[in-house]
Protein backbone atom coordinates (compact mmCIF):
# COMPACT_ATOMS: atom_id res chain seq x y z
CA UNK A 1 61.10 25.59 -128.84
CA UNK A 2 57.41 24.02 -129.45
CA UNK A 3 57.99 21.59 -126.05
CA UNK A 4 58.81 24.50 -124.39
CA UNK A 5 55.56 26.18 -125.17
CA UNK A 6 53.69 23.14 -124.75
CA UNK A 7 55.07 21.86 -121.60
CA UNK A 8 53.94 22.71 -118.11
CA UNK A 9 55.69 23.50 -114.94
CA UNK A 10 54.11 20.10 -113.28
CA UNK A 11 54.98 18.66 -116.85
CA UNK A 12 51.73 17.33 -117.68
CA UNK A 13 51.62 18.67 -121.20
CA UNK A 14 49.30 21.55 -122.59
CA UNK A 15 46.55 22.25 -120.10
CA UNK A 16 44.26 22.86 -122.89
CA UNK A 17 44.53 19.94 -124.38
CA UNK A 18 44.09 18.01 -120.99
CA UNK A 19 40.48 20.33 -119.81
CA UNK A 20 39.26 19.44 -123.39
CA UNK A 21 40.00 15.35 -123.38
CA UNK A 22 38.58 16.00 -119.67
CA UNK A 23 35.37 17.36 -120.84
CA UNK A 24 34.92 14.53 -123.91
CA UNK A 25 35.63 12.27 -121.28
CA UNK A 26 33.45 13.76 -118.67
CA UNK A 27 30.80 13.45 -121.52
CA UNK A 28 30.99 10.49 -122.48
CA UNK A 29 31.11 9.03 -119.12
CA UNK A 30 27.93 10.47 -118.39
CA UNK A 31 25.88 9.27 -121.47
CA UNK A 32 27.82 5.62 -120.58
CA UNK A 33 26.52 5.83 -117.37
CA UNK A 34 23.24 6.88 -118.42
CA UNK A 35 22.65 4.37 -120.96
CA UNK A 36 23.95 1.76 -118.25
CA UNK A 37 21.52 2.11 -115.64
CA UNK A 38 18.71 2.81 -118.42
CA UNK A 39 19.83 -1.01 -120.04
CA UNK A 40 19.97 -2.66 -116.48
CA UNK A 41 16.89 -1.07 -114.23
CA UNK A 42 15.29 -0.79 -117.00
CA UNK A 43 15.49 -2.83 -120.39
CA UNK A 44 16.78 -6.08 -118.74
CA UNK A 45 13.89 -6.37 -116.91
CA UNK A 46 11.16 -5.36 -119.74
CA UNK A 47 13.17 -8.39 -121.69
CA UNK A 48 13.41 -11.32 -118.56
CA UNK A 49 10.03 -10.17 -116.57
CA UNK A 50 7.71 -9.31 -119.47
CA UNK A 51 9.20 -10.74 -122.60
CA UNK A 52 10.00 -7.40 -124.22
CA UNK A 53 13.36 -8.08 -126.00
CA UNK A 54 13.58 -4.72 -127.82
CA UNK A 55 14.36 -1.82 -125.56
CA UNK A 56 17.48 -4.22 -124.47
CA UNK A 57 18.55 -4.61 -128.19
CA UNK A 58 18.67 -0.84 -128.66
CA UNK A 59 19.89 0.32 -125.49
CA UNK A 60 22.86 -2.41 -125.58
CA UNK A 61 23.93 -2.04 -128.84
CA UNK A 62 23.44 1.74 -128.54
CA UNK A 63 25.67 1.49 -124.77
CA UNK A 64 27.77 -0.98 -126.66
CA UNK A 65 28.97 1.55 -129.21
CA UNK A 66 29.20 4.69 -126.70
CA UNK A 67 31.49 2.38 -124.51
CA UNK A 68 33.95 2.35 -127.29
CA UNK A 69 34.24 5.80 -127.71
CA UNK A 70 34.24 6.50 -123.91
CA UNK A 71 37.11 4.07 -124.03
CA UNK A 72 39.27 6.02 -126.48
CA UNK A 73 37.84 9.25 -124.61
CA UNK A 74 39.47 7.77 -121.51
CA UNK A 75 42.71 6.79 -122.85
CA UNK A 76 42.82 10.10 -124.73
CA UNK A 77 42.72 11.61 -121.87
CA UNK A 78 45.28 9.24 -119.64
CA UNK A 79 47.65 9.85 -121.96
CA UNK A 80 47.43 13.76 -121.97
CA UNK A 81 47.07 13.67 -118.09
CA UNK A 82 49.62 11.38 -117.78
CA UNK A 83 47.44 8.98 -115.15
CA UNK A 84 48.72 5.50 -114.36
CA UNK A 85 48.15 1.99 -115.66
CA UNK A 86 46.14 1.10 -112.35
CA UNK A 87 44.13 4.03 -112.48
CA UNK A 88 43.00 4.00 -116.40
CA UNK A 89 42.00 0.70 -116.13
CA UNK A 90 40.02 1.16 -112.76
CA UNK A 91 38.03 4.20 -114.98
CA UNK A 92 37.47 1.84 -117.58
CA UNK A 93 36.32 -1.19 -115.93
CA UNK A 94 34.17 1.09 -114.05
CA UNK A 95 32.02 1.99 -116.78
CA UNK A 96 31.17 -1.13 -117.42
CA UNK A 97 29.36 -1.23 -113.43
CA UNK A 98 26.36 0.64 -113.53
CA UNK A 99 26.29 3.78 -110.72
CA UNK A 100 30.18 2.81 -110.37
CA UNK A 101 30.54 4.99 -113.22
CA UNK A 102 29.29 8.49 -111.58
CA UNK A 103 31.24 8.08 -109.05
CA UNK A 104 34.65 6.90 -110.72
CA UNK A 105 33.83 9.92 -113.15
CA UNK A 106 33.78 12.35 -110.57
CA UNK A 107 37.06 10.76 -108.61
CA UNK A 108 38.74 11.31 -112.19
CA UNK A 109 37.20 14.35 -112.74
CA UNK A 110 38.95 15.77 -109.22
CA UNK A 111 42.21 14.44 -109.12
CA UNK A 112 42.85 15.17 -113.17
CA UNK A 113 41.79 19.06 -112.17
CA UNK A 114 44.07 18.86 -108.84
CA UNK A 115 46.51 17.96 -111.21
CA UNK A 116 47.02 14.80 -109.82
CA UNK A 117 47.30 11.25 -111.05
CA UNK A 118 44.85 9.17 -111.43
């Protein structure tokens, strides 16, 4: 009885639980991406050009952190959305590119509300 309430036509799981992993995911990839492109357009060059190592300390152990909890926001929602292999590790490995990450977010964002697989 409980996997019959919890199951969807498309068998996907509870849709619930997929639009709230998509909007910790959704979250996360944006302050990711955020603190990406703030770390390289930004701190790298303070630290290399004008010898100002501390912004890039912060800001990478700060993105370093985020990353891991985007990472488990990711597979949270994989699982519940039932992507693929390919396609989790694509959304993963693009967080780690900075801009890449907007735009894989949005891809992921799209397809997971289509109800399709990543």
């Amino acid at each position: 009885m409980a996997a019959e309430r919890t199951a969807t036509p498309t068998g996907r799981g509870d849709d619930r639980s997929v639009g709230a992993a998509l909007q910790r995911y959704r979250a996360m990839a944006l302050v990711v991406g955020v603190l990406l492109v703030a770390l390289f357009f930004v701190a790298v060059p303070l630290e290399y050009i004008w010898h100002v190592p501390e912004p890039a300390t912060v800001l990478g152990t700060a993105h370093g952190f985020l990353y891991g909890l985007f990472l488990l926001a990711t597979v949270d929602l994989a699982l519940r959305a039932r992507w693929t292999l390919q396609g989790t590790v694509l959304t993963l490995v693009a967080g780690t590119v900075p801009v890449l990450s907007f735009y894989a977010e949005r891809k992921a964002t799209a397809k997971t509300r289509a109800g399709e697989r990543v």
